[in-house]
Protein backbone atom coordinates (compact mmCIF):
# COMPACT_ATOMS: atom_id res chain seq x y z
CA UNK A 1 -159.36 62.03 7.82
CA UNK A 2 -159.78 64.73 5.29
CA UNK A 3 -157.63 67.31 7.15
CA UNK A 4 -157.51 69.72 4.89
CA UNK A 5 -161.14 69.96 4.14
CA UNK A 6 -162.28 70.39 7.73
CA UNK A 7 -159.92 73.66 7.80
CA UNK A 8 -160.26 74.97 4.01
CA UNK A 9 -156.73 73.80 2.44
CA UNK A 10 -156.01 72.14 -0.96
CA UNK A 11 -153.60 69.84 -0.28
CA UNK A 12 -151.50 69.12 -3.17
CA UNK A 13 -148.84 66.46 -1.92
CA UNK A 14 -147.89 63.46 -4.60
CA UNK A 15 -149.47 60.60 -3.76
CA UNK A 16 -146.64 57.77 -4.70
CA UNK A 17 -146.80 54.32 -4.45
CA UNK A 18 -145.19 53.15 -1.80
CA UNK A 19 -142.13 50.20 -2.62
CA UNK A 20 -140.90 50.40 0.81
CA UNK A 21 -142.51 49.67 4.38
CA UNK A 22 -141.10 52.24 6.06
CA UNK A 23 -139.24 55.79 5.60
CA UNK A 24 -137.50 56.82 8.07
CA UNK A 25 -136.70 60.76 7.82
CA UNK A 26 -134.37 62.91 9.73
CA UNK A 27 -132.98 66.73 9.63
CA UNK A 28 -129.49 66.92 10.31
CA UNK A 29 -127.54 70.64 9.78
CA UNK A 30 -123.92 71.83 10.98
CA UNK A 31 -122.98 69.29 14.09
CA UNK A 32 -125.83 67.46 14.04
CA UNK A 33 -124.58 65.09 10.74
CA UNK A 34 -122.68 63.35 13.46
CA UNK A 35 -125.63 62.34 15.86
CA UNK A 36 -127.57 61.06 12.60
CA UNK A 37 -124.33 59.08 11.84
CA UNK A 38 -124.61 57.45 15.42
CA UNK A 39 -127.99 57.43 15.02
CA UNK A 40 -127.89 55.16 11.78
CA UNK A 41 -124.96 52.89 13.06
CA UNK A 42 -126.90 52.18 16.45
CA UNK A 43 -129.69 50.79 14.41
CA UNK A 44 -127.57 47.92 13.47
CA UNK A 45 -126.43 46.59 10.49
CA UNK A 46 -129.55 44.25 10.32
CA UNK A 47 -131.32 46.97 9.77
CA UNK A 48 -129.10 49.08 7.82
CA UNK A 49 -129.02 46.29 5.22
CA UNK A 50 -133.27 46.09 5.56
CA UNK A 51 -134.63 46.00 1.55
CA UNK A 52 -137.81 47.94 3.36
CA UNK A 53 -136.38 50.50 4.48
CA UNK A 54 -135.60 53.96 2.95
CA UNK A 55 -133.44 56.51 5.32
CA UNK A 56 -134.07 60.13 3.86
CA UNK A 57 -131.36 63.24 5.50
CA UNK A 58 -131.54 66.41 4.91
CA UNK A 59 -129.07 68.47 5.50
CA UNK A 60 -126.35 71.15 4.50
CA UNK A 61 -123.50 68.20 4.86
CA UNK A 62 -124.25 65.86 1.95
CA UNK A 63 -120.72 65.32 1.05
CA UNK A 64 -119.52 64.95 4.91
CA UNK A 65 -121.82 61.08 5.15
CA UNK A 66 -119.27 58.65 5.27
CA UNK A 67 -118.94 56.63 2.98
CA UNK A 68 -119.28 53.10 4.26
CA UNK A 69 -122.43 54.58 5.64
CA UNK A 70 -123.55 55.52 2.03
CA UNK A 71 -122.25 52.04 0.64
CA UNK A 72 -123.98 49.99 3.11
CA UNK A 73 -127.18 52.08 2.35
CA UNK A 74 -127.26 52.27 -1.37
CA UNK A 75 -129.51 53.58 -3.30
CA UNK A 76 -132.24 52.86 0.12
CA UNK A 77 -130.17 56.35 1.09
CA UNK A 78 -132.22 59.55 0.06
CA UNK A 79 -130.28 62.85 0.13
CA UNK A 80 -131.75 65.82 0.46
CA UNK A 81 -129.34 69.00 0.35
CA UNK A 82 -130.39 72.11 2.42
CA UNK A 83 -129.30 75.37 3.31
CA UNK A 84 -127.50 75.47 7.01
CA UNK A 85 -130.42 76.37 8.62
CA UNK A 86 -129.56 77.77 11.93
CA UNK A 87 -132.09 77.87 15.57
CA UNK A 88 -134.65 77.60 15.65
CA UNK A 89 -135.06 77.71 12.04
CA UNK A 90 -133.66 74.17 11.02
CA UNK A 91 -136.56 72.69 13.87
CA UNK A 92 -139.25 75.30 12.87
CA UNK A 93 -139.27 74.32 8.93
CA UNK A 94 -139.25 70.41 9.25
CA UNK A 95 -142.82 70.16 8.01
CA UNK A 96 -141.73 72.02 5.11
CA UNK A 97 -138.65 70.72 4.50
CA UNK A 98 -140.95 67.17 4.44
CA UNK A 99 -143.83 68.03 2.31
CA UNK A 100 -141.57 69.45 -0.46
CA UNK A 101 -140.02 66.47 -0.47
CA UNK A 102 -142.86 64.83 -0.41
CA UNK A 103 -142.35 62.94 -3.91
CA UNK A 104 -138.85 61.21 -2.34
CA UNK A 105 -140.48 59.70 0.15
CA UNK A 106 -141.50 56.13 -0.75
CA UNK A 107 -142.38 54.31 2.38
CA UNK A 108 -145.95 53.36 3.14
CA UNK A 109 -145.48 54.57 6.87
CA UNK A 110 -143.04 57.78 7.65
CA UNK A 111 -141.37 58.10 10.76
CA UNK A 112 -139.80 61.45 11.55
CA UNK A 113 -136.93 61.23 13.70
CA UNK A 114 -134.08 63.69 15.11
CA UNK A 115 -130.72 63.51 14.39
CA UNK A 116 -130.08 63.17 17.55
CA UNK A 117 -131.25 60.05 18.73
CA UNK A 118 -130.45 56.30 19.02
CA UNK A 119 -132.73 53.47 18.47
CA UNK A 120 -131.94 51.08 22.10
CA UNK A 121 -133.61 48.08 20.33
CA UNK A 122 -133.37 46.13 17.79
CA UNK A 123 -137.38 45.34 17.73
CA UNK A 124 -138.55 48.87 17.05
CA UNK A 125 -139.43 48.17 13.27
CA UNK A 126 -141.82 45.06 14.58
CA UNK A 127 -142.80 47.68 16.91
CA UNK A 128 -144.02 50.49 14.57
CA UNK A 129 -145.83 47.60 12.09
CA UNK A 130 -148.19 46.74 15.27
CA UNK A 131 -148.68 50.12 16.29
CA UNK A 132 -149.74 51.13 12.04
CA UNK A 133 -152.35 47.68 12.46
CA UNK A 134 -154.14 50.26 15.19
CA UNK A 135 -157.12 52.42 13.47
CA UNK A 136 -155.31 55.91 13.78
CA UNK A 137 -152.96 56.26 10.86
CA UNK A 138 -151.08 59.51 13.16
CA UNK A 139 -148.65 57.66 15.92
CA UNK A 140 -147.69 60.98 18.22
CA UNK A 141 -145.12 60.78 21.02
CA UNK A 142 -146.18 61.45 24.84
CA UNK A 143 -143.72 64.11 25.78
CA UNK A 144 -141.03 62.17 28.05
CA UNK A 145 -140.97 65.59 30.57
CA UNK A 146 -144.44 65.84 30.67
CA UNK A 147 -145.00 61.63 31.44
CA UNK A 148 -146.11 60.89 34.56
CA UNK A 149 -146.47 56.98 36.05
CA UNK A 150 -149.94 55.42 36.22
CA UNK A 151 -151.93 54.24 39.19
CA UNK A 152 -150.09 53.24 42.43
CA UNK A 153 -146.51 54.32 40.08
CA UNK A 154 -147.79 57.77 40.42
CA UNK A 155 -147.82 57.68 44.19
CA UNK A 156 -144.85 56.60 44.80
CA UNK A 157 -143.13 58.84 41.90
CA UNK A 158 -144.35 61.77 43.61
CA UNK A 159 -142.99 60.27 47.03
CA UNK A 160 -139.88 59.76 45.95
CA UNK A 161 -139.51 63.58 43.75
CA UNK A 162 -140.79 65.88 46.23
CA UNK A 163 -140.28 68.55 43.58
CA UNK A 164 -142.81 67.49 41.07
CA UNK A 165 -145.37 67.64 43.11
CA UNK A 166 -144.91 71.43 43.18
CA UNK A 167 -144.29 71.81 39.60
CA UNK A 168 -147.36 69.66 38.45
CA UNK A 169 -149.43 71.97 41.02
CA UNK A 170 -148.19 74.98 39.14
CA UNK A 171 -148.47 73.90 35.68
CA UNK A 172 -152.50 72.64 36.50
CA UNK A 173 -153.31 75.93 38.02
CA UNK A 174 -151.98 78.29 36.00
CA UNK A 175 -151.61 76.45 32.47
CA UNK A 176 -154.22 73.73 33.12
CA UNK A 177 -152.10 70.87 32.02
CA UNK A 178 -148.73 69.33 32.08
CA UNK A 179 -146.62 70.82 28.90
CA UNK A 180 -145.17 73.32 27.35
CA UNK A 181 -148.38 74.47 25.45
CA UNK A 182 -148.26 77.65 23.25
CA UNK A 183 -150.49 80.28 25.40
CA UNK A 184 -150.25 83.38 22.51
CA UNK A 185 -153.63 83.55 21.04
CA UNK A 186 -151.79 85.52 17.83
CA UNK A 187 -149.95 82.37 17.36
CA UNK A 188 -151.02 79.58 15.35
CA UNK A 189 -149.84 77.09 17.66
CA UNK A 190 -152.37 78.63 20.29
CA UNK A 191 -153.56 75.76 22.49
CA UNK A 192 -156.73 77.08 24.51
CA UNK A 193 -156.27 76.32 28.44
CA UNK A 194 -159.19 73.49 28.37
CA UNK A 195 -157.29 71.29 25.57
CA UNK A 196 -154.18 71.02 26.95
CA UNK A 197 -153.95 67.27 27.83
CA UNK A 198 -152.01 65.04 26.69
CA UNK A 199 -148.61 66.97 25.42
CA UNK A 200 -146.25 65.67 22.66
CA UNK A 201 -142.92 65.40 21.40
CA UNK A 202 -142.02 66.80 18.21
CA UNK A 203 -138.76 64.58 18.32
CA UNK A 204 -140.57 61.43 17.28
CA UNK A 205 -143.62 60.84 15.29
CA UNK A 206 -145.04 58.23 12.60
CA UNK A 207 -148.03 57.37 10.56
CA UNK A 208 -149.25 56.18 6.94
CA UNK A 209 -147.21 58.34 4.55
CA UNK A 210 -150.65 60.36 2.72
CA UNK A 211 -151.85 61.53 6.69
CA UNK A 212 -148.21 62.46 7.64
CA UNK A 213 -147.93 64.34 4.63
CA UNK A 214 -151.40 66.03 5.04
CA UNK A 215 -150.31 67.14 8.54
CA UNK A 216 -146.77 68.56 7.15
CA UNK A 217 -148.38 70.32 4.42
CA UNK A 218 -150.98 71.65 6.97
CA UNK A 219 -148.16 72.68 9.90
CA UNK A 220 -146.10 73.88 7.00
CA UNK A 221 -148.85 76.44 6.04
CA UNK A 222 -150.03 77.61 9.73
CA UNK A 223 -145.97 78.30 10.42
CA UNK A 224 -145.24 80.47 7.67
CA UNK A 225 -148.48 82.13 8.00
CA UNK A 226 -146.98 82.72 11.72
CA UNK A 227 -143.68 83.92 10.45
CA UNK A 228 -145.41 86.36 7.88
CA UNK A 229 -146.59 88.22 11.40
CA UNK A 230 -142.78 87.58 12.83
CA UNK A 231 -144.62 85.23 15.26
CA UNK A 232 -142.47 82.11 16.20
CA UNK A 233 -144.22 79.73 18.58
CA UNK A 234 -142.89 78.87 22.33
CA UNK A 235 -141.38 75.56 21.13
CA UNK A 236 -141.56 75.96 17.52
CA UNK A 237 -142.40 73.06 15.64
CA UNK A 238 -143.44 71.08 18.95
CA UNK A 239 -145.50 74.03 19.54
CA UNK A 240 -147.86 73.30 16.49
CA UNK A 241 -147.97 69.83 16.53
CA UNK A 242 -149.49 69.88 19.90
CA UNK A 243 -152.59 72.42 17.87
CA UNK A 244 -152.38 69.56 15.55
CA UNK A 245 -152.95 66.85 18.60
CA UNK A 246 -155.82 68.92 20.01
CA UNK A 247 -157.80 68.99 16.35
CA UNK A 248 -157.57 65.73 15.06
CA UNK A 249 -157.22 62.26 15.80
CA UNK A 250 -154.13 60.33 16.81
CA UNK A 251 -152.77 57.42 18.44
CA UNK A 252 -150.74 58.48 21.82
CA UNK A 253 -147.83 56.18 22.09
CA UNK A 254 -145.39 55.69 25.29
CA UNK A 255 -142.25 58.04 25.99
CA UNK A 256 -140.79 54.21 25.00
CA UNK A 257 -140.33 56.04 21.63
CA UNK A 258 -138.52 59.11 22.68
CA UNK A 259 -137.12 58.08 26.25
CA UNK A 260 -134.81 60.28 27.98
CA UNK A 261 -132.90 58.58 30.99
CA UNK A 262 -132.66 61.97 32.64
CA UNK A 263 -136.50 62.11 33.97
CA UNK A 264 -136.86 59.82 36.84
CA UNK A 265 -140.39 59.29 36.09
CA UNK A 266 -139.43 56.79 32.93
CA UNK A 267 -137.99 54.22 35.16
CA UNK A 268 -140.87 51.91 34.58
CA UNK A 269 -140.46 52.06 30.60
CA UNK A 270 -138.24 50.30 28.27
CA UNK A 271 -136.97 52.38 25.85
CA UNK A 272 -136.77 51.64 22.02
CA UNK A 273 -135.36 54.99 21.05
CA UNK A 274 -133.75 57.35 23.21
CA UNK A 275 -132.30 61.12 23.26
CA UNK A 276 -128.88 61.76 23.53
CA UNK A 277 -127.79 64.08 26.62
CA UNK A 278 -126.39 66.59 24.52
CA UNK A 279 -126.33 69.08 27.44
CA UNK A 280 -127.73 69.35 31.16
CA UNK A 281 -129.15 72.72 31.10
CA UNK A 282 -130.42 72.23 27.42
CA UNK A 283 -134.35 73.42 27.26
CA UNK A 284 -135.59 70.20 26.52
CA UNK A 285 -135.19 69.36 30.63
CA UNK A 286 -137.58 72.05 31.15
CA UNK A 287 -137.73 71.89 35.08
C-alpha cells in the first residue's frame, strides 16, 4: 500500500516475524481494567487457552489483572504499563500507544479492540481468518449508529422509526453523509463534505500487522501534529480514522463486529462482538 510514501513519512515500525495468528490489543485505564477482564473471560476459555493467540493491555493497572486471568494466559499475555491517561486522552493516543509498541506485537493480523466490549460468539477468530483471505489487508468497522438496513429493510426501518427519517434528512443536507465526520478544516481529521460515506468505528478494527502498524504510525503523527496547534478532533481518534478511510483502501465490514443492541436498525445482524451499555446518555448514542 505504501502509505507512507503517498503522504511523505518514513515509517520506521519493526517489522517482526510473526509466531502468532492473531494479536488481539486493547487499552484499558482506571475502571476500564474491569470491562477488559469481562471482555477476556467472555471469549471463553477455548480461546483463552488458543497457542495463536497473543492478548496485549495496556494500561495504568498492571498489578490489578487477576491472576487466574494471567495464569490461564501465560506468557500469550503482553503487558504494557501506561500512565492513567484520562478523556479523551487515553482514546486520542491509541495509535501511539500501538506503534511504540510496535516490537511486542507478534501476531500476523492485529485486531484493536476496546476494553469495553464482549465477543457474543465463539466463531469470531474463524471469522477474522476469512475476512484477512479478502485482498484489503485494513478490515474497518461500519459505525453501528450510522448503519442503516439494505433494500426493502430500509423501508420498513424507516417505517417503523419515524425519527430517523428526520435525522438522516438533516445529516445529508447539511453534513452530506451519515456520521460524525470532523468538519474543521484546521484539523487533521478534516473530512471534506463530498467524502463522507461510509463512516467507521474506531472501537473495532483489524488487518495484517505491517498495514495496521503503517496506519498507527501515520494517525499517530497527524494527531500530535493536531495537538501541537491545541486542536483535538470532534471524536478524537474515530475522528482520524475516518481521514484514514477516505485516503486509502479498506475492507468495510458489518456493525456484526461492533454491534450495539441499543440501535434498532441492527436487528437484522448477528453480532460477534458487542458494546457494553455503559450509560444511556453516553455520546456514543449520538441521536
Amino acid at each position: 500500500m505504501a502509505l507512507g510514501a503517498e503522504l511523505g513519512i518514513e515509517l520506521t515500525y519493526p517489522r517482526e516475524r510473526a509466531p502468532y495468528n492473531l494479536t488481539v490489543f486493547s487499552i484499558a485505564t482506571g475502571k476500564y481494567l474491569e470491562y477488559w477482564v469481562d471482555l477476556c473471560r467472555s471469549a471463553g476459555i477455548e480461546r483463552m487457552n488458543d497457542p495463536s493467540i497473543q492478548w496485549v493491555i495496556a494500561s495504568d493497572l498492571i498489578a490489578k489483572i487477576p491472576e487466574e486471568l494471567v495464569a490461564v494466559f501465560g506468557n500469550r499475555l503482553t503487558t504494557i504499563p501506561i500512565p492513567a491517561y484520562g478523556w479523551p486522552q487515553a482514546t486520542l493516543l491509541r495509535y501511539q500507544i500501538i506503534y511504540e509498541n510496535a516490537s511486542l506485537i507478534l501476531g500476523q493480523t492485529l485486531m484493536y479492540l476496546d476494553a469495553d466490549m464482549i465477543f457474543k460468539n465463539n466463531h469470531w477468530v474463524e471469522t477474522i481468518e476469512n475476512k484477512m483471505k479478502a485482498k484489503s489487508n485494513i478490515h474497518l468497522v461500519q459505525h453501528p449508529g450510522y448503519y442503516r438496513p439494505s433494500l426493502g429493510h430500509k423501508f420498513y426501518f424507516y417505517l417503523r422509526n419515524l425519527k430517523f427519517i428526520l435525522k438522516d434528512l438533516r445529516d445529508f443536507l447539511y453534513v452530506g453523509g451519515l456520521g460524525s465526520w470532523e468538519r474543521n478544516p484546521d484539523s487533521l481529521a478534516f473530512v471534506p463534505r463530498g467524502a463522507r460515506k461510509d463512516y467507521v468505528c474506531g472501537g473495532c478494527w483489524f488487518g495484517s500487522r505491517n498495514e495496521i502498524l503503517e496506519m498507527c504510525e501515520m494517525l499517530c503523527d497527524r494527531v500530535n501534529r493536531d495537538l501541537q496547534k491545541n486542536m483535538i478532533a470532534k471524536f478524537h481518534d474515530e475522528s482520524h480514522l475516518n481521514w484514514f478511510a477516505t485516503h486509502f483502501p479498506f475492507e468495510l465490514e458489518s456493525s456484526e463486529f461492533c454491534f450495539d443492541p441499543s440501535y434498532p436498525q441492527l436487528k437484522q445482524i448477528q453480532p460477534l462482538i458487542e458494546a457494553v451499555d455503559k450509560n444511556i446518555d453516553s455520546p456514543w448514542l449520538r441521536l
